[in-house]
PDB file of N, CA and C in Angstrom:
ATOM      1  N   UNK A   1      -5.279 -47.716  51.603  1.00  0.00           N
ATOM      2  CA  UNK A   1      -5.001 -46.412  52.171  1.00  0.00           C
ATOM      3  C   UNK A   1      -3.883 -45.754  51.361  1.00  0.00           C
ATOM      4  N   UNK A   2      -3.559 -44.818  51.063  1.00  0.00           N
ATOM      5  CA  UNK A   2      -3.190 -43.724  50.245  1.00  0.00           C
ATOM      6  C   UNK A   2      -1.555 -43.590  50.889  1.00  0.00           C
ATOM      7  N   UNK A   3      -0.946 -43.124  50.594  1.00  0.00           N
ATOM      8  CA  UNK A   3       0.278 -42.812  51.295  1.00  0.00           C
ATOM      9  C   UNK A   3       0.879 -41.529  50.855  1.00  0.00           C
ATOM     10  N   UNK A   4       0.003 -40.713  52.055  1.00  0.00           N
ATOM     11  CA  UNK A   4       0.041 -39.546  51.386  1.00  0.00           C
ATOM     12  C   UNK A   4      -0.570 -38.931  53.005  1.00  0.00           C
ATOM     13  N   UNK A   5       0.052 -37.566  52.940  1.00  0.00           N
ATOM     14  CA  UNK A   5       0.398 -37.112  54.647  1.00  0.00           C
ATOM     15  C   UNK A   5      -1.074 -36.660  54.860  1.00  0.00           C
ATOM     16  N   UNK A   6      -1.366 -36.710  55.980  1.00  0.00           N
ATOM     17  CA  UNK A   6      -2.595 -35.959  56.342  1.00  0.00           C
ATOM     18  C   UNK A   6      -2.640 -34.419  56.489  1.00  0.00           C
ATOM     19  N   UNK A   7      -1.641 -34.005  56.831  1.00  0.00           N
ATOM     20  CA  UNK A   7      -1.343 -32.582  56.660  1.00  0.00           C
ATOM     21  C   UNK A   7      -1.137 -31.967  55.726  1.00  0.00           C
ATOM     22  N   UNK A   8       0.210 -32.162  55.249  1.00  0.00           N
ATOM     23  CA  UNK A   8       0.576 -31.802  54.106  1.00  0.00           C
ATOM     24  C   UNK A   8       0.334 -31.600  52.841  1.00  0.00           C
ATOM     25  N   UNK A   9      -0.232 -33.160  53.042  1.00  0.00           N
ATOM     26  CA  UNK A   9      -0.421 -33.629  51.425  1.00  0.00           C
ATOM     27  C   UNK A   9       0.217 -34.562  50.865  1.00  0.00           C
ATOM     28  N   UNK A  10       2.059 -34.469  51.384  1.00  0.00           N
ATOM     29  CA  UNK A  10       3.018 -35.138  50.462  1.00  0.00           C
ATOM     30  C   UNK A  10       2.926 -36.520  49.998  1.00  0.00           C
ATOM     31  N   UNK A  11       3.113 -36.902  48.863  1.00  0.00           N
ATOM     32  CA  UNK A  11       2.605 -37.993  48.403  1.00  0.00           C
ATOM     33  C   UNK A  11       4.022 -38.950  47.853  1.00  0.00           C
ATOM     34  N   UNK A  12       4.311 -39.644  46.859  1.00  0.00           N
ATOM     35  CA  UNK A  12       5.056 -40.046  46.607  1.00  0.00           C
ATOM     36  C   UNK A  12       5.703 -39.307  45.131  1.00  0.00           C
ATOM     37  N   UNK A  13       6.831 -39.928  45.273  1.00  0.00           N
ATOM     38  CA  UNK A  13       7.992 -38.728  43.938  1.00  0.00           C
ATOM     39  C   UNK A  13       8.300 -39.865  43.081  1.00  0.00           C
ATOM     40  N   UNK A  14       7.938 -39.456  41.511  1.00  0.00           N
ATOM     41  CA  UNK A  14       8.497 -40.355  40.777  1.00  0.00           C
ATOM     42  C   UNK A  14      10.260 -40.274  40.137  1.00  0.00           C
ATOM     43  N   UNK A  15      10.540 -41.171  39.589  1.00  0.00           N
ATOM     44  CA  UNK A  15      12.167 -41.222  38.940  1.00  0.00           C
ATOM     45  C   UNK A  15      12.521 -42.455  38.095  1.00  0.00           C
ATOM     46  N   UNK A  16      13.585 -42.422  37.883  1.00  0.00           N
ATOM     47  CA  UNK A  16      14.228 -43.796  37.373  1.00  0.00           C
ATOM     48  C   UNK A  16      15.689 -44.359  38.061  1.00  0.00           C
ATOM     49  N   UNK A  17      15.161 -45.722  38.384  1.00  0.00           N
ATOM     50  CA  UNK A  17      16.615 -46.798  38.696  1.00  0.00           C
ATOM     51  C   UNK A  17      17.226 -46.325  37.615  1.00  0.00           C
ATOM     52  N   UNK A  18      18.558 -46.065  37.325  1.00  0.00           N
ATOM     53  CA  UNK A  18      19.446 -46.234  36.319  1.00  0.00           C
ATOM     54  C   UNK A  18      20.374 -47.038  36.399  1.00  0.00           C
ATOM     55  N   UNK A  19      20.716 -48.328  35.702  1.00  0.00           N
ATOM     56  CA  UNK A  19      21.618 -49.206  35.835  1.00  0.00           C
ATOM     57  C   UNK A  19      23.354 -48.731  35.125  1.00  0.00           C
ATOM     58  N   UNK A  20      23.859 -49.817  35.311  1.00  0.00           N
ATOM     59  CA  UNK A  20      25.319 -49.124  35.191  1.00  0.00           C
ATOM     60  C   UNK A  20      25.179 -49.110  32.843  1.00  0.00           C
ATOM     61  N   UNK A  21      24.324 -49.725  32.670  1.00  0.00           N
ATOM     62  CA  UNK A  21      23.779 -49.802  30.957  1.00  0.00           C
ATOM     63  C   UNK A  21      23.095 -48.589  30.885  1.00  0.00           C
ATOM     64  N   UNK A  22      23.061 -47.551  31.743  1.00  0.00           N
ATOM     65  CA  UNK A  22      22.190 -46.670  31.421  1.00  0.00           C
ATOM     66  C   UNK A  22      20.858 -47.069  30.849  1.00  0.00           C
ATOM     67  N   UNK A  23      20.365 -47.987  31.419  1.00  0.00           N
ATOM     68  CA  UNK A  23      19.004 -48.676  31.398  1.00  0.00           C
ATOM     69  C   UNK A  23      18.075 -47.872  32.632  1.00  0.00           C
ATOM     70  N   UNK A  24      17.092 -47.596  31.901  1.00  0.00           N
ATOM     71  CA  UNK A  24      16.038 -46.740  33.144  1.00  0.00           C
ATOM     72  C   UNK A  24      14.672 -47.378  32.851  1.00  0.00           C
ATOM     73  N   UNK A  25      14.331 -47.448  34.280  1.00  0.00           N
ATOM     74  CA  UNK A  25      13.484 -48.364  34.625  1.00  0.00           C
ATOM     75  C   UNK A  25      12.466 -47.454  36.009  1.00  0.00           C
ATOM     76  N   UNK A  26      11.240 -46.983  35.890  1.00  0.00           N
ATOM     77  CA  UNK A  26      10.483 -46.263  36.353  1.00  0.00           C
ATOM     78  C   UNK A  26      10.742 -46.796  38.158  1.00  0.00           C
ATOM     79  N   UNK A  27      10.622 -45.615  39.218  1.00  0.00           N
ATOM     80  CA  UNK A  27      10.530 -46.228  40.510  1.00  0.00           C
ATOM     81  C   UNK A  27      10.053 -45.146  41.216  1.00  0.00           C
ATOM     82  N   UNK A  28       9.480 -45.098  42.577  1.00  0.00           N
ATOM     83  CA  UNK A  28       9.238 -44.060  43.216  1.00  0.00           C
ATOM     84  C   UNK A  28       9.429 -43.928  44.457  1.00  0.00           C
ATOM     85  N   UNK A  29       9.508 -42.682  45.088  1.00  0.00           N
ATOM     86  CA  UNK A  29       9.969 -42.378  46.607  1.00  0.00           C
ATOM     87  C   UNK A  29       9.085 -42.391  47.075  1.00  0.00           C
ATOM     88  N   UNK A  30       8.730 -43.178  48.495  1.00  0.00           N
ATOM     89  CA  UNK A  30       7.747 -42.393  49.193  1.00  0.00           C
ATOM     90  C   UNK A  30       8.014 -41.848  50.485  1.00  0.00           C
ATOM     91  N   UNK A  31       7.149 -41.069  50.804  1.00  0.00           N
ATOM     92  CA  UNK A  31       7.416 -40.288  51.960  1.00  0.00           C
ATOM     93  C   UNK A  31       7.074 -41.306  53.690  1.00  0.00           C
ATOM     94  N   UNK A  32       8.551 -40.885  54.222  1.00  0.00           N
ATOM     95  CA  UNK A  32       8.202 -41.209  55.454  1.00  0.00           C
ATOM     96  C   UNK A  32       7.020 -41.145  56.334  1.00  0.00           C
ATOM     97  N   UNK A  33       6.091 -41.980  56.367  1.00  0.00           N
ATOM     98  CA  UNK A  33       4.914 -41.127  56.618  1.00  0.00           C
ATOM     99  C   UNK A  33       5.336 -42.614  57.847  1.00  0.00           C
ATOM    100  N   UNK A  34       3.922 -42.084  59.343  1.00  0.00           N
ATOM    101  CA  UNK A  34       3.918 -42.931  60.889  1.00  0.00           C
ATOM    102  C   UNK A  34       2.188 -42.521  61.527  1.00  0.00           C
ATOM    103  N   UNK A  35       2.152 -43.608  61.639  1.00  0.00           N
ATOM    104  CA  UNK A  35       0.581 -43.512  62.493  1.00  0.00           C
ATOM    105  C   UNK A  35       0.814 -43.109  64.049  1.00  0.00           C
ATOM    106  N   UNK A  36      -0.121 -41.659  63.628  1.00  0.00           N
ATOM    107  CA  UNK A  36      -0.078 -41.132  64.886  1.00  0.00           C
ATOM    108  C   UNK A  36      -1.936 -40.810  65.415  1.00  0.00           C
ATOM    109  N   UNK A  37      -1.477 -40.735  66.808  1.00  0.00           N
ATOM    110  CA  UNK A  37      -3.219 -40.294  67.490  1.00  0.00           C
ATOM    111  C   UNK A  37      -2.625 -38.961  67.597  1.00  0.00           C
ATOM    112  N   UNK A  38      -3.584 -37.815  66.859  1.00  0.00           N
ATOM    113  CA  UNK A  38      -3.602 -36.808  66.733  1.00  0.00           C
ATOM    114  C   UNK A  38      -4.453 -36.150  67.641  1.00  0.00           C
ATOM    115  N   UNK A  39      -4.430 -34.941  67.763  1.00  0.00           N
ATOM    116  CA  UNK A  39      -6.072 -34.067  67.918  1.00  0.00           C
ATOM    117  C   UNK A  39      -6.293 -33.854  66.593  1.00  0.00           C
ATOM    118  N   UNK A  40      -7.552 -34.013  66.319  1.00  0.00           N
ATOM    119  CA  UNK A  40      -8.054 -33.749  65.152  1.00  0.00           C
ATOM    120  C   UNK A  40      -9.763 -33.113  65.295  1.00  0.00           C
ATOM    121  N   UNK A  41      -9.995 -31.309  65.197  1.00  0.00           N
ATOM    122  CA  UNK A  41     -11.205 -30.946  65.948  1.00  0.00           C
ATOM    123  C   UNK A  41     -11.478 -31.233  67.359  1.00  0.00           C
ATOM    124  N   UNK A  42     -10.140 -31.027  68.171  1.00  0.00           N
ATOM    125  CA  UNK A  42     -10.640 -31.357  69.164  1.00  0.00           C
ATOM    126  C   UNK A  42     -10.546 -33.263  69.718  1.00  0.00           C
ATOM    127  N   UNK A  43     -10.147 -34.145  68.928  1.00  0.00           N
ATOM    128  CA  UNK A  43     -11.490 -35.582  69.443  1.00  0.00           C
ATOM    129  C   UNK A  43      -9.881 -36.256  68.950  1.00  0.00           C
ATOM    130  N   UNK A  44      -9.200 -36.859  69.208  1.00  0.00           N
ATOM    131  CA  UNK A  44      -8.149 -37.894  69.183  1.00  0.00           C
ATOM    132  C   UNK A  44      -8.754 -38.659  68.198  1.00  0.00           C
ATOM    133  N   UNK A  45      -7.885 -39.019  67.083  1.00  0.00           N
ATOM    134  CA  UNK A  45      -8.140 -39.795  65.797  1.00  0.00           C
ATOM    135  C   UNK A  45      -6.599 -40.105  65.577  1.00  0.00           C
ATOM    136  N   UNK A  46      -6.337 -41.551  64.354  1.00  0.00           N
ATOM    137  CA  UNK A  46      -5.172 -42.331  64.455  1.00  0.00           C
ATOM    138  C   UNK A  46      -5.384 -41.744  62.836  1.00  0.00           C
ATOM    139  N   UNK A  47      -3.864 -40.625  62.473  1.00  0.00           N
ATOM    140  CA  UNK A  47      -3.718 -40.331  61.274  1.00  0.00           C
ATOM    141  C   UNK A  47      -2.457 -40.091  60.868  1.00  0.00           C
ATOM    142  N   UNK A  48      -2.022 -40.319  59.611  1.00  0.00           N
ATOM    143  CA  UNK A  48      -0.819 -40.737  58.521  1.00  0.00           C
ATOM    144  C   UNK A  48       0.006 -39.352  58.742  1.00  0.00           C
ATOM    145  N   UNK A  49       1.269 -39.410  59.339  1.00  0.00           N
ATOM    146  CA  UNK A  49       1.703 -38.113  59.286  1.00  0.00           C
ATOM    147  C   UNK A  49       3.199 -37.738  58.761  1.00  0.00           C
ATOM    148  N   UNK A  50       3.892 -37.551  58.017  1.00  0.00           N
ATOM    149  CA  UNK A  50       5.143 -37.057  57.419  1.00  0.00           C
ATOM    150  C   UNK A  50       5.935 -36.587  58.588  1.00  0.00           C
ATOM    151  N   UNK A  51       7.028 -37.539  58.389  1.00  0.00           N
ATOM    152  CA  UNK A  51       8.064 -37.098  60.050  1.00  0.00           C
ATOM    153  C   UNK A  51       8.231 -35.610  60.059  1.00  0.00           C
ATOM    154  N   UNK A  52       8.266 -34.902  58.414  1.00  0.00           N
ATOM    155  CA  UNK A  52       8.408 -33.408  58.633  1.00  0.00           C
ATOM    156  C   UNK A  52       7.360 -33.029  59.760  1.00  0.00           C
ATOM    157  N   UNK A  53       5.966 -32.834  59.021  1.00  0.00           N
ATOM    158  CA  UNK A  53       4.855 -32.427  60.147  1.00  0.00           C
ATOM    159  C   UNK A  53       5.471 -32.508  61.297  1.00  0.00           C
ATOM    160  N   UNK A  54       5.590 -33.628  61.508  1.00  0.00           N
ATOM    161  CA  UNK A  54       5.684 -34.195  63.176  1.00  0.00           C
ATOM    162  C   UNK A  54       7.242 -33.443  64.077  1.00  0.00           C
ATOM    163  N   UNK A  55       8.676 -32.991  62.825  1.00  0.00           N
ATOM    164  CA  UNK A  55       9.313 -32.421  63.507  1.00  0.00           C
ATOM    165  C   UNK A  55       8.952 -31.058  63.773  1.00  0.00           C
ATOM    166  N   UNK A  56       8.055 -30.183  62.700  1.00  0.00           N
ATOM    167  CA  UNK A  56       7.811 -28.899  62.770  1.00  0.00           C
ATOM    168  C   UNK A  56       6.663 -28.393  63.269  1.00  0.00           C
ATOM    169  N   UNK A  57       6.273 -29.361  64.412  1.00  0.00           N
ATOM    170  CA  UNK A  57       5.378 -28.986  65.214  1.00  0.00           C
ATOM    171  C   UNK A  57       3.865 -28.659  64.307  1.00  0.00           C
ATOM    172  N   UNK A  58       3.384 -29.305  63.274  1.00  0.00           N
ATOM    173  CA  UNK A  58       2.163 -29.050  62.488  1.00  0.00           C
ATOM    174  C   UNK A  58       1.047 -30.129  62.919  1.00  0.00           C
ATOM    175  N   UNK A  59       1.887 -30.615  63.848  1.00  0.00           N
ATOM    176  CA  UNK A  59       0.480 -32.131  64.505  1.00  0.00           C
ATOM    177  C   UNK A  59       0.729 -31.702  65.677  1.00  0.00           C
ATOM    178  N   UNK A  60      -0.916 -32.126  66.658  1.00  0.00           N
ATOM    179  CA  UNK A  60      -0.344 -31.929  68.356  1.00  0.00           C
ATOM    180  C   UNK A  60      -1.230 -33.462  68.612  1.00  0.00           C
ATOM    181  N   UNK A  61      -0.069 -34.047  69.239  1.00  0.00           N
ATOM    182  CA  UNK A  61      -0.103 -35.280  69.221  1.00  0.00           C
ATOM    183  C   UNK A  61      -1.449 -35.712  70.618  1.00  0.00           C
ATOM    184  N   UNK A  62      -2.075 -36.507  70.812  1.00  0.00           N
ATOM    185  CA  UNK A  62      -3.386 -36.709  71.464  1.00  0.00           C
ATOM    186  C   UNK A  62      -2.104 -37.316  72.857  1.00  0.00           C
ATOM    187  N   UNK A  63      -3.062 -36.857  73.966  1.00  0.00           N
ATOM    188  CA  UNK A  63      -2.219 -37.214  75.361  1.00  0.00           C
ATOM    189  C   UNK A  63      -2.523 -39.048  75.231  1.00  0.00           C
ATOM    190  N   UNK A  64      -1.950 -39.339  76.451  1.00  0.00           N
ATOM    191  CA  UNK A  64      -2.350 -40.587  76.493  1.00  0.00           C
ATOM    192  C   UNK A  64      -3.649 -41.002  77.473  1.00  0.00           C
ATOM    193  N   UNK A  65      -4.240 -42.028  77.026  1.00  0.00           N
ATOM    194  CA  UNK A  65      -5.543 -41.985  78.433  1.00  0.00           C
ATOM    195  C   UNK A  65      -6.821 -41.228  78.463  1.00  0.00           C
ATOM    196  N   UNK A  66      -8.172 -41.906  78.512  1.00  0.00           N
ATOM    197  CA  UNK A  66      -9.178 -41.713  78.337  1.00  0.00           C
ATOM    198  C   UNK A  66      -9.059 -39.975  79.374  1.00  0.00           C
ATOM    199  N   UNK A  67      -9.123 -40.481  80.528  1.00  0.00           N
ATOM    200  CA  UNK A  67      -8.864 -39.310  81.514  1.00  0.00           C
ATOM    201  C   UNK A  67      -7.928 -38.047  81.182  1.00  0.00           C
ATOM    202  N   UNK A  68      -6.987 -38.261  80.565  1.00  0.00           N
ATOM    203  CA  UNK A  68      -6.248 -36.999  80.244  1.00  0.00           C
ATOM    204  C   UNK A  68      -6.733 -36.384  79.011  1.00  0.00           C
ATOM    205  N   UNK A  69      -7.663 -36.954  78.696  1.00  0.00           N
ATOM    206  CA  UNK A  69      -7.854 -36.156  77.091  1.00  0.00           C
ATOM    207  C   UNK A  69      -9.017 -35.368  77.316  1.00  0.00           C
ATOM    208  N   UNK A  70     -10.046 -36.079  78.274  1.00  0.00           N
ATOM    209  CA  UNK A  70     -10.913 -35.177  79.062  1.00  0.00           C
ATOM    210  C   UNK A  70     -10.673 -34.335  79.681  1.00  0.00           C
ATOM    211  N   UNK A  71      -9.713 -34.272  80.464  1.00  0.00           N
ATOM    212  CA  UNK A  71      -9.381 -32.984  81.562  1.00  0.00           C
ATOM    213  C   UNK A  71      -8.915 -32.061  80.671  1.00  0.00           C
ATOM    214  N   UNK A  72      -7.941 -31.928  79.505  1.00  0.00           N
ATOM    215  CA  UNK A  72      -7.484 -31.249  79.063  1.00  0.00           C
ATOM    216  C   UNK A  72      -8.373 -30.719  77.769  1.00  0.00           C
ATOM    217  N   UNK A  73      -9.340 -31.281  77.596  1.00  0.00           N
ATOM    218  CA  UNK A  73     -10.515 -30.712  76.620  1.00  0.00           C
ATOM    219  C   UNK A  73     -11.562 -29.537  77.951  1.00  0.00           C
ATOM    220  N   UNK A  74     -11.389 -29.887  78.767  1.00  0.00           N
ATOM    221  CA  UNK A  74     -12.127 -29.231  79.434  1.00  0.00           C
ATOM    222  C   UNK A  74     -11.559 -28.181  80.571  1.00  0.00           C
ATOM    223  N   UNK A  75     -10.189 -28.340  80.650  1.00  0.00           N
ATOM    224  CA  UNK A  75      -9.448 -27.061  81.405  1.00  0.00           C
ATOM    225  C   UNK A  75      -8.543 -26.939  80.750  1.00  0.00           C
TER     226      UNK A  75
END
């Protein structure tokens, strides 16, 4: 699996360790990403999401419970 946001996109950032020799040595960031049950079309699905998304309100997170996801698809 990819590590890389479902929303967004954001993926990982490249750079270099630099030692105190000024020795550089390739490494990369990756993004905070957390498995979440989303709505996704409507239908609750378990997808990769960037804590950004998740603080700026760009995911709406799936209720909990067979029963609540029905009632609220339907009223």
């Amino acid at each position: 699996m990819a590590r890389v946001c479902a929303v967004c996109g954001k993926g990982p950032s490249f750079g270099h360790h630099v030692s105190n020799a000024n020795n550089k040595t390739t490494r990369r960031w990756y993004p905070n990403l957390q498995a979440v049950r989303a709505l996704v079309d409507g239908a609750p699905k378990r997808i990769r999401v960037c804590t950004q998304c998740l603080k700026s309100g760009r995911v709406v997170k799936a209720p909990r419970g067979k029963a609540k996801a029905e009632a609220e698809a339907t009223g």
